[in-house]
Protein backbone atom coordinates (compact mmCIF):
# COMPACT_ATOMS: atom_id res chain seq x y z
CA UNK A 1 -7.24 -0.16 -18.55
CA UNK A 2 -4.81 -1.19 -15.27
CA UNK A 3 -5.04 0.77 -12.52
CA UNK A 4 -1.32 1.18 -12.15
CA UNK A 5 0.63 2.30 -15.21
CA UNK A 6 4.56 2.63 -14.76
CA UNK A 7 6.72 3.29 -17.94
CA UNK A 8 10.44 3.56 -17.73
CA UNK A 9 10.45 5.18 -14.54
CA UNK A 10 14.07 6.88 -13.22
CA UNK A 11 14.29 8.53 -9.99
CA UNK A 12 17.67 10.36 -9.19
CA UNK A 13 18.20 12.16 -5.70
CA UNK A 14 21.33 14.55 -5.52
CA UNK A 15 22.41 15.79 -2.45
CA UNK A 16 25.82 17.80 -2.01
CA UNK A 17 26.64 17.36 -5.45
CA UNK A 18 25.97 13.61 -5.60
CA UNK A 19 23.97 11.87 -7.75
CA UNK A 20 21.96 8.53 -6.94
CA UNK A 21 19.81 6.46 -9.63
CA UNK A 22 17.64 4.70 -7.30
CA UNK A 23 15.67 3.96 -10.19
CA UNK A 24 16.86 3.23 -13.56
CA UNK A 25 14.00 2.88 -16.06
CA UNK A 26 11.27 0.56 -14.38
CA UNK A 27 7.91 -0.55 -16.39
CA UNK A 28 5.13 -2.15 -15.13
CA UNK A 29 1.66 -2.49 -14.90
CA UNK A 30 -1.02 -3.34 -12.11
CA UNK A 31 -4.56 -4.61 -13.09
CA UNK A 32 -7.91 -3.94 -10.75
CA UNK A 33 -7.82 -6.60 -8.39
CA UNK A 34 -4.23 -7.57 -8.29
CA UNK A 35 -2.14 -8.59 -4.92
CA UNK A 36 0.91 -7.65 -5.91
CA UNK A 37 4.26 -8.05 -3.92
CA UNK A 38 7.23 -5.93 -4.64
CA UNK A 39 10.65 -7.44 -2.78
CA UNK A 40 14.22 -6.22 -2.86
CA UNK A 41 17.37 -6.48 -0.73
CA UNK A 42 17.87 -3.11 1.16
CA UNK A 43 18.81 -0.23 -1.33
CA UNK A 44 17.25 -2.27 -3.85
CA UNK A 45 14.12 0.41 -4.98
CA UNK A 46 11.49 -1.09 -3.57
CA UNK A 47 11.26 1.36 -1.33
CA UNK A 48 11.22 4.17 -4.17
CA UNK A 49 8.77 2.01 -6.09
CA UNK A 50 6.62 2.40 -2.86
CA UNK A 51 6.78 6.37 -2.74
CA UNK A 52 6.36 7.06 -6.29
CA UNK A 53 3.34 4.47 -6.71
CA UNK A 54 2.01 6.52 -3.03
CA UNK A 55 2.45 9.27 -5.24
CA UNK A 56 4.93 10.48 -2.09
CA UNK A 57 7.06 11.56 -4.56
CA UNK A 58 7.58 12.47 -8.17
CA UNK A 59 9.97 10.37 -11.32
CA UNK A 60 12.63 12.07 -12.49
CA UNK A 61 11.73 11.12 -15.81
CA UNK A 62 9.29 8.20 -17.37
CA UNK A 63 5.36 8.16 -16.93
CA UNK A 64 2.89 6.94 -13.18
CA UNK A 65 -1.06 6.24 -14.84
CA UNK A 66 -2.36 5.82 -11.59
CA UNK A 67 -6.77 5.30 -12.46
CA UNK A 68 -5.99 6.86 -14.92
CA UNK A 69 -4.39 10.17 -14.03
CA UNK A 70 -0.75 11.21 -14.74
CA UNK A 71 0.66 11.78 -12.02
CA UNK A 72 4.32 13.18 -12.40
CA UNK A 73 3.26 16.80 -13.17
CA UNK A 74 0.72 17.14 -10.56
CA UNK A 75 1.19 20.08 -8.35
CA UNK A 76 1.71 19.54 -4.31
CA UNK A 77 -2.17 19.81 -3.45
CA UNK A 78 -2.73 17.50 -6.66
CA UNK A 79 -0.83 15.23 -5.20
CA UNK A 80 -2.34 15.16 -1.46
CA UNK A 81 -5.97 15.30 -3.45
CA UNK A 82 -4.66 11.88 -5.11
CA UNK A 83 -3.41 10.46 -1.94
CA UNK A 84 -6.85 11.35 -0.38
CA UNK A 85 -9.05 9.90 -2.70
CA UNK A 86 -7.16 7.20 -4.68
CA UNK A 87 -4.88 5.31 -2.02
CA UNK A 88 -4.92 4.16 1.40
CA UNK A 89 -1.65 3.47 3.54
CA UNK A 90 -0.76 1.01 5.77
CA UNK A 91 2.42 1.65 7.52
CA UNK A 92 5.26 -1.02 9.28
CA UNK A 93 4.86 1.91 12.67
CA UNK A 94 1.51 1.73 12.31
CA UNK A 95 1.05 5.82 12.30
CA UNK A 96 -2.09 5.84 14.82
CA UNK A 97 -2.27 9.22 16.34
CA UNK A 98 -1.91 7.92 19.92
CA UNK A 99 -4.46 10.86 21.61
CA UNK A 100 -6.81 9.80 19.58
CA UNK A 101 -9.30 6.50 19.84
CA UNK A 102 -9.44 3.92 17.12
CA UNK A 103 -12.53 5.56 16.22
CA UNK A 104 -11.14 8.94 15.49
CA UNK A 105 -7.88 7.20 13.94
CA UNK A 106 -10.32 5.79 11.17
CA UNK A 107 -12.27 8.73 10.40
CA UNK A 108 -8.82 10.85 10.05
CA UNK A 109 -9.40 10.59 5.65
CA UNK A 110 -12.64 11.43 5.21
CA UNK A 111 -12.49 14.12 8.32
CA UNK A 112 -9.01 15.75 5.58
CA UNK A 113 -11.86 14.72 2.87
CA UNK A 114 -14.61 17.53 4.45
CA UNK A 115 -16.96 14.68 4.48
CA UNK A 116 -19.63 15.44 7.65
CA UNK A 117 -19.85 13.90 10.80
CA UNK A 118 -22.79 11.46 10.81
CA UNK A 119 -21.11 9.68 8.21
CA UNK A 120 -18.14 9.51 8.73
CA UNK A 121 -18.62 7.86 12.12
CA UNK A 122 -21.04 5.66 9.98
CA UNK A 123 -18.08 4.51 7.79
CA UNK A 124 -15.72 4.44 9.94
CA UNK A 125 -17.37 1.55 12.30
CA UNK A 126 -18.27 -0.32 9.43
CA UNK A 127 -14.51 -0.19 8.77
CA UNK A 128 -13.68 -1.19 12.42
CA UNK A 129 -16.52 -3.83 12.17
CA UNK A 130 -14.80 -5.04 9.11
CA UNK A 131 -11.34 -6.00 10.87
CA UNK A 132 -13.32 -7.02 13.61
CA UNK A 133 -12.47 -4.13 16.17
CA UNK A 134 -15.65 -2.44 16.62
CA UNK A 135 -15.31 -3.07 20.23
CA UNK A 136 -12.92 -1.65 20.74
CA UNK A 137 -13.66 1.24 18.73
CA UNK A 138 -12.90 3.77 21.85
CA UNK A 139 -9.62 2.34 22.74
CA UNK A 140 -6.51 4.25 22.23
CA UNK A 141 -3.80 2.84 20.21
CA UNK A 142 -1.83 2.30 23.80
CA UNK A 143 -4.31 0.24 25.04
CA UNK A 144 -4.36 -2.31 22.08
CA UNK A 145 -1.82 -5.24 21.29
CA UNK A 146 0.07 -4.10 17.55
CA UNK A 147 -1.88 -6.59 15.48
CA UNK A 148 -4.96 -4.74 16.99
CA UNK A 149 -3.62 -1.67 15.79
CA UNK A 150 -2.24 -2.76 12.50
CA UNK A 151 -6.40 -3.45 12.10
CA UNK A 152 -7.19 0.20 12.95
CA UNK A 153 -4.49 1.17 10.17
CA UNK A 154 -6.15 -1.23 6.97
CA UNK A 155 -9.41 -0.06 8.60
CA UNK A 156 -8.58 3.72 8.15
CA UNK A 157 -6.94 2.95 4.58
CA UNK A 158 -10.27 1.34 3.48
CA UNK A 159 -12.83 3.87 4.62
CA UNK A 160 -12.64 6.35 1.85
CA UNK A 161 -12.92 3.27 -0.52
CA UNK A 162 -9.82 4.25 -2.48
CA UNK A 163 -9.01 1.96 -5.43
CA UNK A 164 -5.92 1.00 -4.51
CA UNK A 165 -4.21 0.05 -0.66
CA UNK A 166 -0.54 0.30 -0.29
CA UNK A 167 1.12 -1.69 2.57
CA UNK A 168 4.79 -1.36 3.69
CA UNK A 169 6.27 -3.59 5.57
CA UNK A 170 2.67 -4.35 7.23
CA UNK A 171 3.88 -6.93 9.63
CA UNK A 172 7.77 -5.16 9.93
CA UNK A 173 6.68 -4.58 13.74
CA UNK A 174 4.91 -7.74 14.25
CA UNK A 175 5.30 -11.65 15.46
CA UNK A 176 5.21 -13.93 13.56
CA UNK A 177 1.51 -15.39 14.19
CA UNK A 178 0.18 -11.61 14.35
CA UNK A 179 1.73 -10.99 11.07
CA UNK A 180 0.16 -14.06 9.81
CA UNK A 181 -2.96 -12.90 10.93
CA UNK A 182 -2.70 -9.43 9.09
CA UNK A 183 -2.01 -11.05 5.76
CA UNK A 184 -4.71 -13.71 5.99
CA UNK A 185 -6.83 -10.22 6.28
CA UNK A 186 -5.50 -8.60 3.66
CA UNK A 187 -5.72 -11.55 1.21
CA UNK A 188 -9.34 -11.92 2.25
CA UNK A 189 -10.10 -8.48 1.41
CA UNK A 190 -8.25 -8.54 -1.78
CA UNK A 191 -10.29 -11.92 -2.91
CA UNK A 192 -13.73 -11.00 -1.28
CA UNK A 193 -13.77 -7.26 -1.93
CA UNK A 194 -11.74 -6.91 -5.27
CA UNK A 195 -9.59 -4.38 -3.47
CA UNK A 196 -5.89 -3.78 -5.30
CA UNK A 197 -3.01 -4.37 -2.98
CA UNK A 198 0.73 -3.37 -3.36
CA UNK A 199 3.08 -4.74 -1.15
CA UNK A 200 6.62 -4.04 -0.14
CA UNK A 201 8.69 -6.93 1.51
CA UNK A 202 11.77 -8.42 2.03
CA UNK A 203 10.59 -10.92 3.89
CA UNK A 204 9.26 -14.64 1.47
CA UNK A 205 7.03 -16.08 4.35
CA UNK A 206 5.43 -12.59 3.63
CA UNK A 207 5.62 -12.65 -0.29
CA UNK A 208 3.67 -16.25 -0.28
CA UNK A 209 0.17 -14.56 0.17
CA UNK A 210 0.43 -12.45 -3.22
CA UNK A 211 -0.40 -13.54 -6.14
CA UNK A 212 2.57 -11.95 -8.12
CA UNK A 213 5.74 -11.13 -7.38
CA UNK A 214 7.83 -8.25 -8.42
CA UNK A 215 11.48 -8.22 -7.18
CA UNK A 216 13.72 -5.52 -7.79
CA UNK A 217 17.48 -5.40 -7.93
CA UNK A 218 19.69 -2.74 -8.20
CA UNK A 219 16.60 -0.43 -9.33
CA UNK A 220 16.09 -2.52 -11.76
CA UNK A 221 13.14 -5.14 -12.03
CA UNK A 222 14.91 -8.56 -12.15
CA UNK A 223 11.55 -10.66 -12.26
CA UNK A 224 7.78 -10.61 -12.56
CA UNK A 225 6.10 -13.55 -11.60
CA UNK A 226 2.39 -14.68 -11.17
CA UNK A 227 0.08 -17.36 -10.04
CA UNK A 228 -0.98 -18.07 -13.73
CA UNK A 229 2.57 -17.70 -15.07
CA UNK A 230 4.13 -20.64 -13.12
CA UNK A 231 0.92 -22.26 -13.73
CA UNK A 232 1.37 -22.22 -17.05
CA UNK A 233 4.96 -23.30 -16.90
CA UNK A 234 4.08 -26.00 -15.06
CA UNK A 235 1.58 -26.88 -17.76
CA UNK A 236 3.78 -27.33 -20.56
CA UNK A 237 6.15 -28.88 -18.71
C-alpha cells in the first residue's frame, strides 16, 4: 500500500465572493521510501500540494490516504494528532523557537506528544547526533550559522520517527554550498534510513537530488518522472 494516496484532489479558496481553483483534480501516489520532488512556477499548486499532503489543510473535494488514514474528514485535533505522529516539517525560515536551545527545539514533538522527560532528551540527542550537532546541542538558534539550524529543524522532524518528512523550500534561506550540504543530508537519510521525503522547489539544482519529479502547472500535474522511468527510456532507445 503507498504511503501517500492522492485522488483527484480540488482545492478552491473564496474570499469576498471570489473563487480560486488552486487545484483542479490532482492524482498521485507516494511509495515508502520515495524522494519525491514537487516543482512549479509561483501560483503553480505546489504550494497547496504541500499543505494538503501536511495535512495543513483540507480538499475541497477528491480523497488524501496518508498511512493509510483518510484524511479530508478529520476533525481539527485529528488533524494536529496526524501532524504529530505521521509527519515531520522542515521549513525554508527554519521555525526554531529562538529562546529556546537546539536541545529544547528538538524535543518540541514529542514534549506536544506527552512523551516524558528522560526520553525525550534521549531522542532528541540522538537526533542532534544524527545531523552532527550534538555539540552544540545548548546553543540557541542565534548563535548558529542557518545551515546549522536547518540541522536542528530535520533533527526535530525526525525524532518522533514519523513516516513521512516534508521539506519546503529547505535551502530557500540558504547559500548555495550550505544548501548543498542540506540535501546531501537529506538524500543520505532517505537512502540509509528508508525515510519518505516530499519536496517543494522551484529551484532544478535542488530537484537533481530526488529521485522523481513531480511538476505542477496551473494546478494541474504536467509531468511525473523517475529515476527508473528515464532509465527505461533510455533502454529502449
Amino acid at each position: 500500500m503507498p504511503l501517500i494516496e492522492v485522488e483527484n484532489v480540488r482545492k478552491v479558496y473564496r474570499m469576498d465572493g471570489v473563487e480560486f481553483e488552486a487545484l483542479k483534480g490532482v492524482s498521485f501516489t507516494v511509495d515508502r521510501g520515495e524522494f519525491v520532488i514537487i516543482m512549479g512556477p509561483s501560483g503553480s499548486g505546489k504550494s497547496t500540494i504541500m499543505h494538503i499532503l501536511g495535512a495543513l489543510d483540507v480538499p475541497t473535494s477528491g480523497r488524501y490516504v496518508l498511512d493509510g488514514k483518510e484524511i479530508a474528514n478529520m476533525t481539527r485535533d485529528e488533524l494536529a494528532h496526524v501532524r504529530n505522529k505521521n509527519i515531520g516539517f522542515i521549513f525554508q525560515g527554519f521555525n526554531l523557537l529562538p529562546r529556546m536551545n537546539a536541545m529544547e527545539n528538538v524535543e518540541l514533538p514529542m514534549l506536544y506528544a506527552g512523551m516524558p522527560a528522560r526520553e525525550r532528551k534521549a531522542k532528541a540527542k540522538e537526533a542532534l547526533e544524527l545531523v552532527g550537532l550534538l555539540e552544540w546541542a545548548y546553543h540557541r538558534p542565534n548563535q548558529m550559522s542557518g545551515g546549522q539550524q536547518q540541522r536542528v529543524a530535520i533533527a526535530r522532524a525526525l525524532v518522533n520517527d514519523a513516516p513521512l518528512l516534508l521539506a519546503d523550500e529547505p535551502t530557500g534561506s540558504l547559500d548555495s554550498k550550505t544548501g548543498a550540504q542540506v540535501m546531501e543530508m537529506l538524500q543520505n537519510l532517505n537512502a540509509t534510513r528508508g525515510i519518505t521525503i516530499v519536496l517543494v522547489t522551484h529551484d532544478s539544482n535542488i530537484a537533481k537530488y530526488g529521485k522523481r519529479i513531480i511538476r505542477v502547472l496551473d494546478g494541474l500535474i504536467s509531468s511525473d518522472e523517475s529515476e527508473e522511468k528515464e532509465e527505461k527510456q533510455v533502454a529502449v532507445r
